[in-house]
Protein backbone atom coordinates (compact mmCIF):
# COMPACT_ATOMS: atom_id res chain seq x y z
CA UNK A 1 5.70 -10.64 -24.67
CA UNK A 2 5.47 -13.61 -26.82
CA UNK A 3 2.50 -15.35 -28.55
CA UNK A 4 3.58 -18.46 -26.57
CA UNK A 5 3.04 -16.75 -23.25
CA UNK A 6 6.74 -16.49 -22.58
CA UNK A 7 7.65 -13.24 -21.33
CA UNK A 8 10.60 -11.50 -22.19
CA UNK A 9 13.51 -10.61 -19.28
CA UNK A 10 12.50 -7.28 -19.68
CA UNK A 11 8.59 -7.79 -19.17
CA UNK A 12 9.62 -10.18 -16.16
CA UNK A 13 11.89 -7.61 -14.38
CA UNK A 14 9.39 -4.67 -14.56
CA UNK A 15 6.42 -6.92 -13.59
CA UNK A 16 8.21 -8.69 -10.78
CA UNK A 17 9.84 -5.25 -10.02
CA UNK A 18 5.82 -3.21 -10.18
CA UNK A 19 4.77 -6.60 -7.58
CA UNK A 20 2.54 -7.81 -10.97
CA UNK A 21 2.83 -10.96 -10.02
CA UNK A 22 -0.41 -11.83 -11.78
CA UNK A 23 0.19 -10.53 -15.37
CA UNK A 24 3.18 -13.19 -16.04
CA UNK A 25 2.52 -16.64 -17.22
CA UNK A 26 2.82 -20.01 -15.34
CA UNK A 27 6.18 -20.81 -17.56
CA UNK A 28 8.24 -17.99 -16.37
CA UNK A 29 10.09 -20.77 -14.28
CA UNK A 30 13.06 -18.81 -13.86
CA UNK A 31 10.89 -16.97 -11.56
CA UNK A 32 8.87 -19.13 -10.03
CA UNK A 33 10.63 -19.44 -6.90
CA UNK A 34 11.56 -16.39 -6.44
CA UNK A 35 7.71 -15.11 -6.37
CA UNK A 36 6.69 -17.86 -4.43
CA UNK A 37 9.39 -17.11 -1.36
CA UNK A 38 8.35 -13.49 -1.65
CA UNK A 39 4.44 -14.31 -1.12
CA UNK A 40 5.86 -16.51 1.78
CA UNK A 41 8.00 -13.73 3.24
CA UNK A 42 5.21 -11.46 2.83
CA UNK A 43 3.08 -13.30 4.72
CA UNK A 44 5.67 -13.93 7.59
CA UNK A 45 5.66 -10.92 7.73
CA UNK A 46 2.59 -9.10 7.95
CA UNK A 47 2.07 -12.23 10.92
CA UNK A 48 5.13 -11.09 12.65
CA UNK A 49 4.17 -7.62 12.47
CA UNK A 50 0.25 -8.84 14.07
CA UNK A 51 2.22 -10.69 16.90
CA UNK A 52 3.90 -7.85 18.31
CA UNK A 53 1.23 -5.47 18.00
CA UNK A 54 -1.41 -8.05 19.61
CA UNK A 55 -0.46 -9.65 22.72
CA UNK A 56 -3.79 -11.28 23.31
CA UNK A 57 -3.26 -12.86 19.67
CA UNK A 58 0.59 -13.95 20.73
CA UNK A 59 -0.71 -15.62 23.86
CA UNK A 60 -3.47 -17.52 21.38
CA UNK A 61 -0.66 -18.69 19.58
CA UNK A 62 1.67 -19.27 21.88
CA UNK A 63 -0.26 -21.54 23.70
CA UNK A 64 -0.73 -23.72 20.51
């Protein structure tokens, strides 16, 4: 990793590859998109998963 806070491809892959999101720094814009539609996903997910184990909670929101 840099002094500048730049991380190198290398330092990026494993991080993003580990799910250290939090180690790299805010200019790794290459990457910037790609974490953010993986938190999103994520949380689709893990909302899908809660609606088909919970009916009462998929009538809640069905109803909205």
């Amino acid at each position: 990793m840099l002094a500048c806070g730049y991380a190198s491809d290398n330092v990026v892959d494993t991080c993003v590859a580990s799910r250290i999101n939090h180690l790299l720094e805010k200019p790794a814009k290459a990457y910037t998109l790609q974490l953010g539609i993986r938190a999103i996903v994520e949380k689709y997910l893990k909302f899908a998963k809660r609606l088909m184990k919970n009916s009462e909670f998929s009538d809640i929101v069905a109803d909205l």
